[in-house]
PDB file of N, CA and C in Angstrom:
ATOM      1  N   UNK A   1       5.210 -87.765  72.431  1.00  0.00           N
ATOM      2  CA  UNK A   1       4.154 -87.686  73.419  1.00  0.00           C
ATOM      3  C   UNK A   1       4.289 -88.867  74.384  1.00  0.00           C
ATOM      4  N   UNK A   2       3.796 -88.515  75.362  1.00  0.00           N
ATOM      5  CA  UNK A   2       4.017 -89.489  76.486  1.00  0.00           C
ATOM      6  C   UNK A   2       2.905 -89.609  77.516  1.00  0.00           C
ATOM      7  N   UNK A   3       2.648 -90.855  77.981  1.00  0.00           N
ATOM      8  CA  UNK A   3       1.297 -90.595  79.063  1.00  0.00           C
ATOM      9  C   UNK A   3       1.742 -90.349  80.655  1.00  0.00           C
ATOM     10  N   UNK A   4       0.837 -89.655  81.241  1.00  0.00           N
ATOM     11  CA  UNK A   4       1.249 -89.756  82.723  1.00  0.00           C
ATOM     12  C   UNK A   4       0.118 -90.629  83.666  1.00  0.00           C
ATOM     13  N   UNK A   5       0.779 -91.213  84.018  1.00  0.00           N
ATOM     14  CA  UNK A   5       0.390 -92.248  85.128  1.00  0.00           C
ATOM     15  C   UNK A   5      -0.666 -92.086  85.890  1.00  0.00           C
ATOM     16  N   UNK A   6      -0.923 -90.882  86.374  1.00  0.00           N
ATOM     17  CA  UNK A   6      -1.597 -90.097  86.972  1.00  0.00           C
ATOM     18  C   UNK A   6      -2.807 -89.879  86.525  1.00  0.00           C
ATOM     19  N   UNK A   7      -3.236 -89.112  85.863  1.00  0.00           N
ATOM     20  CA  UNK A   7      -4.814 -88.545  84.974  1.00  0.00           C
ATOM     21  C   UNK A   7      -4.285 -89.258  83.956  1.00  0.00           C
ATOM     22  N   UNK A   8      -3.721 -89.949  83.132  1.00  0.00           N
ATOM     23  CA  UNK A   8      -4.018 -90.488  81.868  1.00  0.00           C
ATOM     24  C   UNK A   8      -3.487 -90.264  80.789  1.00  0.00           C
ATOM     25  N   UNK A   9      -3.307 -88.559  80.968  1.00  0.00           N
ATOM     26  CA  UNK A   9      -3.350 -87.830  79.651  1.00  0.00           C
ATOM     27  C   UNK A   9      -2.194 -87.690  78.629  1.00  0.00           C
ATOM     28  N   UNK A  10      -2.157 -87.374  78.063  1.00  0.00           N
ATOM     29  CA  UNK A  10      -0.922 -87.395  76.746  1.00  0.00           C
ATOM     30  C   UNK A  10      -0.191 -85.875  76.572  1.00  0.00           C
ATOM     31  N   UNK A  11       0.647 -85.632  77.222  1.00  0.00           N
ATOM     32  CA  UNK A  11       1.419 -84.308  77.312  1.00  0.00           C
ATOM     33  C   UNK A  11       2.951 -84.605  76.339  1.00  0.00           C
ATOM     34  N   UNK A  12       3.309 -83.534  75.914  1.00  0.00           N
ATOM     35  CA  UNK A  12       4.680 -83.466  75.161  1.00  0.00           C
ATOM     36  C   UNK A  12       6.007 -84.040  76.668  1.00  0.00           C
ATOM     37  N   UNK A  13       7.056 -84.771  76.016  1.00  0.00           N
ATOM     38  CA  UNK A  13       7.727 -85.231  76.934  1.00  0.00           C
ATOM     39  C   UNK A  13       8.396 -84.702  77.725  1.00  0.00           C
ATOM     40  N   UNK A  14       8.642 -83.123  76.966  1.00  0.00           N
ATOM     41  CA  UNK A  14       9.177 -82.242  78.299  1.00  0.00           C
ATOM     42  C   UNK A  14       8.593 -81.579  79.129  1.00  0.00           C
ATOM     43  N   UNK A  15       6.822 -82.136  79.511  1.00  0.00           N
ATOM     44  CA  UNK A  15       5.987 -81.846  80.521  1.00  0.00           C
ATOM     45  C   UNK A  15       6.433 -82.600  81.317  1.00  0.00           C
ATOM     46  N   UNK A  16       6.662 -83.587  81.328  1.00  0.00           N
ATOM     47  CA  UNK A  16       6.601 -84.603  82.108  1.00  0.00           C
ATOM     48  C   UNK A  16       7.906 -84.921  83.322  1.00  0.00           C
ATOM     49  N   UNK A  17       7.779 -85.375  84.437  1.00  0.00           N
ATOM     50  CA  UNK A  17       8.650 -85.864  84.913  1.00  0.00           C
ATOM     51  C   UNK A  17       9.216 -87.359  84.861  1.00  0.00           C
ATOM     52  N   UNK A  18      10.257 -87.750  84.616  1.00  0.00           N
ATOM     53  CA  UNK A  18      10.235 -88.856  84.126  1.00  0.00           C
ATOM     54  C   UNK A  18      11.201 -89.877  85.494  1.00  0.00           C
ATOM     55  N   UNK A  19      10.333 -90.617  85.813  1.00  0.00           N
ATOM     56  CA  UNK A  19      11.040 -91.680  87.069  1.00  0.00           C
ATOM     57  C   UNK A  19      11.178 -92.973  86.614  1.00  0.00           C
ATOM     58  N   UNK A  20      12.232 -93.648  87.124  1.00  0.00           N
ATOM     59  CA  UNK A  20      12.971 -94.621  86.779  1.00  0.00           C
ATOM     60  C   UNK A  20      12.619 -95.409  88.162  1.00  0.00           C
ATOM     61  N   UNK A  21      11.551 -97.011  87.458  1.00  0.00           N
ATOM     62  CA  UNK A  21      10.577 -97.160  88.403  1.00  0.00           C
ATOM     63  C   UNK A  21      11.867 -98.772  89.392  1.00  0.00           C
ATOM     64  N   UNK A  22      12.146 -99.725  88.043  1.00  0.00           N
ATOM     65  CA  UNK A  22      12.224-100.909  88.570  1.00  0.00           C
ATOM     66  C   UNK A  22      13.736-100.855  88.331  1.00  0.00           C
ATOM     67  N   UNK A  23      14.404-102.363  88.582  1.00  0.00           N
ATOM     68  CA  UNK A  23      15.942-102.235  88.160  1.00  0.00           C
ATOM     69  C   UNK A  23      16.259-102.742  86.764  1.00  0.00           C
ATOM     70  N   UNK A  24      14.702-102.847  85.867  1.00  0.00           N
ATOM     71  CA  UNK A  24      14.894-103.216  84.626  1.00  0.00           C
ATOM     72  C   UNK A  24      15.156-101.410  83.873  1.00  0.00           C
ATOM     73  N   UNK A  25      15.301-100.377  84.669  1.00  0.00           N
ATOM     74  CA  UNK A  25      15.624 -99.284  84.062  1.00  0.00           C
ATOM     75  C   UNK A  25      14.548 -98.530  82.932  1.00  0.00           C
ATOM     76  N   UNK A  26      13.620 -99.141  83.540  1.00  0.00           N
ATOM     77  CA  UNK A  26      11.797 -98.503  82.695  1.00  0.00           C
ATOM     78  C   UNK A  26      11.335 -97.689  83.586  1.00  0.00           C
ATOM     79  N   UNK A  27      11.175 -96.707  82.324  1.00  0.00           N
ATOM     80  CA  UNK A  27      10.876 -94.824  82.965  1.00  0.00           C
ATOM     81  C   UNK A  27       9.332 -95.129  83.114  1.00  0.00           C
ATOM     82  N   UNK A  28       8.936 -93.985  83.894  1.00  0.00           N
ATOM     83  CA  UNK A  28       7.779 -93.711  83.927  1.00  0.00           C
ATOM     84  C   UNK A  28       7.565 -92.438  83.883  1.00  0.00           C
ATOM     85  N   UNK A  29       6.354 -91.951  83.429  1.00  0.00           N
ATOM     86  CA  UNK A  29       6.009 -90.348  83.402  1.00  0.00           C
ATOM     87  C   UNK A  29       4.667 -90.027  84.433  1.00  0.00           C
ATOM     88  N   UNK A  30       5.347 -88.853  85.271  1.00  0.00           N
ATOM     89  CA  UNK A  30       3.853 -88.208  85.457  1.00  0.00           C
ATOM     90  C   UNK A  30       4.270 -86.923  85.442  1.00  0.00           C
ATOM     91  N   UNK A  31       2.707 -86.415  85.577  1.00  0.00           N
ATOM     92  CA  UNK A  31       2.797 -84.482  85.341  1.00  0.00           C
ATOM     93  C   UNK A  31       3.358 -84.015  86.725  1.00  0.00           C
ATOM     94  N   UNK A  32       3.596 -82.635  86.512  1.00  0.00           N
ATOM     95  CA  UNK A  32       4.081 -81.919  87.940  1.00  0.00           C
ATOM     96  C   UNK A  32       3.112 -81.647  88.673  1.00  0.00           C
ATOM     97  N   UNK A  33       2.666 -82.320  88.802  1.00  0.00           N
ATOM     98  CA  UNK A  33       0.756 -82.074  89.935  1.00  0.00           C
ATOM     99  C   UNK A  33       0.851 -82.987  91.023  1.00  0.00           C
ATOM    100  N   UNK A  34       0.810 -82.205  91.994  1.00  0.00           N
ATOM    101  CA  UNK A  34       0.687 -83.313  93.314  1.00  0.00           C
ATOM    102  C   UNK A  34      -0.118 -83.669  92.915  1.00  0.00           C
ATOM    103  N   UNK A  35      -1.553 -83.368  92.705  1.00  0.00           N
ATOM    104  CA  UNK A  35      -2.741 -84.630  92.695  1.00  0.00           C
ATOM    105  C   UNK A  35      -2.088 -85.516  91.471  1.00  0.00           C
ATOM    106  N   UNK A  36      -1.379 -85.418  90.599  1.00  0.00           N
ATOM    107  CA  UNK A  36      -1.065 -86.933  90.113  1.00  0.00           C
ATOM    108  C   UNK A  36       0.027 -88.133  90.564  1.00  0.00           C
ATOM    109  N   UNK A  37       0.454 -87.293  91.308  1.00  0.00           N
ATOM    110  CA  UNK A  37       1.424 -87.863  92.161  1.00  0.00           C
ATOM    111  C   UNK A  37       1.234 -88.803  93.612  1.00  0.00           C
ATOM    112  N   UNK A  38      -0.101 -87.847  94.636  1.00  0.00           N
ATOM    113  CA  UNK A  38      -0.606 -88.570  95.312  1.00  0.00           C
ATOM    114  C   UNK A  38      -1.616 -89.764  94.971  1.00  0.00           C
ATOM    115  N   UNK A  39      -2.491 -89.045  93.339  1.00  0.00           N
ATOM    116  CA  UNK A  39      -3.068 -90.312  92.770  1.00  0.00           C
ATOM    117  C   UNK A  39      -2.047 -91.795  92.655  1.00  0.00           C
ATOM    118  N   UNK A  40      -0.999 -91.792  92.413  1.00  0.00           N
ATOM    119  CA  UNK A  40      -0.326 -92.572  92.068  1.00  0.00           C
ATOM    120  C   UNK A  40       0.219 -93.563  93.365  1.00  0.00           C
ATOM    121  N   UNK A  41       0.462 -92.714  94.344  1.00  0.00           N
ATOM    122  CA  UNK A  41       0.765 -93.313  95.518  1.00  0.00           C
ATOM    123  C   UNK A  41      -0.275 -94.034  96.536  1.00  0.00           C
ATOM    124  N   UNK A  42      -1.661 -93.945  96.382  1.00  0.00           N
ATOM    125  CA  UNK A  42      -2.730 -94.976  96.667  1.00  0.00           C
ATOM    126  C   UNK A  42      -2.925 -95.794  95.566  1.00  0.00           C
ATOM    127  N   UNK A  43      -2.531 -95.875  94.682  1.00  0.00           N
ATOM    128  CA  UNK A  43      -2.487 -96.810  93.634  1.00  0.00           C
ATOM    129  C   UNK A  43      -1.966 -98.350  94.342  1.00  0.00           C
ATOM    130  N   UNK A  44      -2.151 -99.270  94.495  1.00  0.00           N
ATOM    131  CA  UNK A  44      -2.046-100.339  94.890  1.00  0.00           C
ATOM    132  C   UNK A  44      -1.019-101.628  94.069  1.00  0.00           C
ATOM    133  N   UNK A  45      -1.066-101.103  92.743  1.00  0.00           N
ATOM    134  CA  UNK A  45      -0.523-101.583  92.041  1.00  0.00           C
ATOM    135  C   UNK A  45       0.811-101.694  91.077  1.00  0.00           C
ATOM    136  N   UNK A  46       1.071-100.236  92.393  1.00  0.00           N
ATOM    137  CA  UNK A  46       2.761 -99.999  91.734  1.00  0.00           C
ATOM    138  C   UNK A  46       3.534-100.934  92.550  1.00  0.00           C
ATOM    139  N   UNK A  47       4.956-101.057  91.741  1.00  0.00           N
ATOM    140  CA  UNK A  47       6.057-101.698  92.687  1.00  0.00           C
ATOM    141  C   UNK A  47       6.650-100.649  93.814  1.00  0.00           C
ATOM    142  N   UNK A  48       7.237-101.438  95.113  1.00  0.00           N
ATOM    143  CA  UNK A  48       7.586-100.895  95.891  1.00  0.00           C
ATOM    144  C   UNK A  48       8.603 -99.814  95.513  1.00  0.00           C
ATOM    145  N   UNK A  49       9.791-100.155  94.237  1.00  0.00           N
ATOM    146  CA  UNK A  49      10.428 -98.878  94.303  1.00  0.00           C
ATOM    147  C   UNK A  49       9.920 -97.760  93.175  1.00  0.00           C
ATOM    148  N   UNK A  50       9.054 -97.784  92.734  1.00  0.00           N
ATOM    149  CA  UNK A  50       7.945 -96.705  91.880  1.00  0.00           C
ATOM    150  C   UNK A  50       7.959 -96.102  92.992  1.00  0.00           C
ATOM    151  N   UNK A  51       6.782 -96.509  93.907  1.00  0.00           N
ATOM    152  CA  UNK A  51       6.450 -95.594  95.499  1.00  0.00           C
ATOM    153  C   UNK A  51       7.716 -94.986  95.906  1.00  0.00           C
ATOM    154  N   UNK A  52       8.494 -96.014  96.107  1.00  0.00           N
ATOM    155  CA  UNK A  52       9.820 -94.660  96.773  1.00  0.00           C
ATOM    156  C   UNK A  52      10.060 -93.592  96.068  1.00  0.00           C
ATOM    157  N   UNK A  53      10.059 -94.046  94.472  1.00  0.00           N
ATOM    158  CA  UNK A  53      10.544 -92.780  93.941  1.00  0.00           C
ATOM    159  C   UNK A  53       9.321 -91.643  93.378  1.00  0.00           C
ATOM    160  N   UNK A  54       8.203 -91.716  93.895  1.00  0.00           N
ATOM    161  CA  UNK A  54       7.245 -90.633  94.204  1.00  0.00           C
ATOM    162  C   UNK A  54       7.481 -90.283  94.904  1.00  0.00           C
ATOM    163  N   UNK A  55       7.677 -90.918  96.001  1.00  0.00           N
ATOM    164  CA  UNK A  55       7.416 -90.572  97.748  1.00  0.00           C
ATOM    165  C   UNK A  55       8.780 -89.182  97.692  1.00  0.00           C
ATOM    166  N   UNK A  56       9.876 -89.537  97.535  1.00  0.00           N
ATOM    167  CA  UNK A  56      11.241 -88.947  97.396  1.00  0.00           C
ATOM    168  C   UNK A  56      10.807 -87.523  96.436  1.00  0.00           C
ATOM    169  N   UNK A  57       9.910 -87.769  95.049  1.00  0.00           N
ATOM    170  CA  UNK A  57       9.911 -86.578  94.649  1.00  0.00           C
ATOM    171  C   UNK A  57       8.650 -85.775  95.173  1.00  0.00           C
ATOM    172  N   UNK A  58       7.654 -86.449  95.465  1.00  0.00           N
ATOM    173  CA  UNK A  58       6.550 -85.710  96.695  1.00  0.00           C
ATOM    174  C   UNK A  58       7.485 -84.788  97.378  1.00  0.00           C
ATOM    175  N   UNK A  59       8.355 -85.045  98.283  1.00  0.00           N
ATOM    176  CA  UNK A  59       9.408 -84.542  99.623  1.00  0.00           C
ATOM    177  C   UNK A  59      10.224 -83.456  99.186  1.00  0.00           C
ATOM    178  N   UNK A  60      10.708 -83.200  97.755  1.00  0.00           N
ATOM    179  CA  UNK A  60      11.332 -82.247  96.799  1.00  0.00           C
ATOM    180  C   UNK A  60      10.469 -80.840  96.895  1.00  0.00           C
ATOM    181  N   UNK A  61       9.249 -81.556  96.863  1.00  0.00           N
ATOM    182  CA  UNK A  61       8.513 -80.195  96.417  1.00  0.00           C
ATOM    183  C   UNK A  61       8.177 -79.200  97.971  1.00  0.00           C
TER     184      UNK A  61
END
């Protein structure tokens, strides 16, 4: 189980999308929901390349 970033919640790990935030190579999870995705991107408190790599999979969809 794994949490997503996004709403919180605890989904099995192959719900999840999993992004590779900093260059220390630490994943992060969120669900396939734009709203957890745009939640994440007013978030203030991510690092700059977290945001890119929302922003990049935001643009996918």
């Amino acid at each position: 189980m794994r949490m997503c970033l996004g709403c919180r919640t605890s989904r099995p790990k192959n719900e999840l999308i999993r992004i590779n935030g900093d260059a220390q190579e630490r994943g992060y999870y969120v669900c396939d929901d734009p709203d957890c995705i745009a939640r994440l991107l007013k978030n203030k408190r991510l690092g700059n390349s977290l945001k890119e790599a929302l922003t990049e999979l935001e643009g996918k969809r």
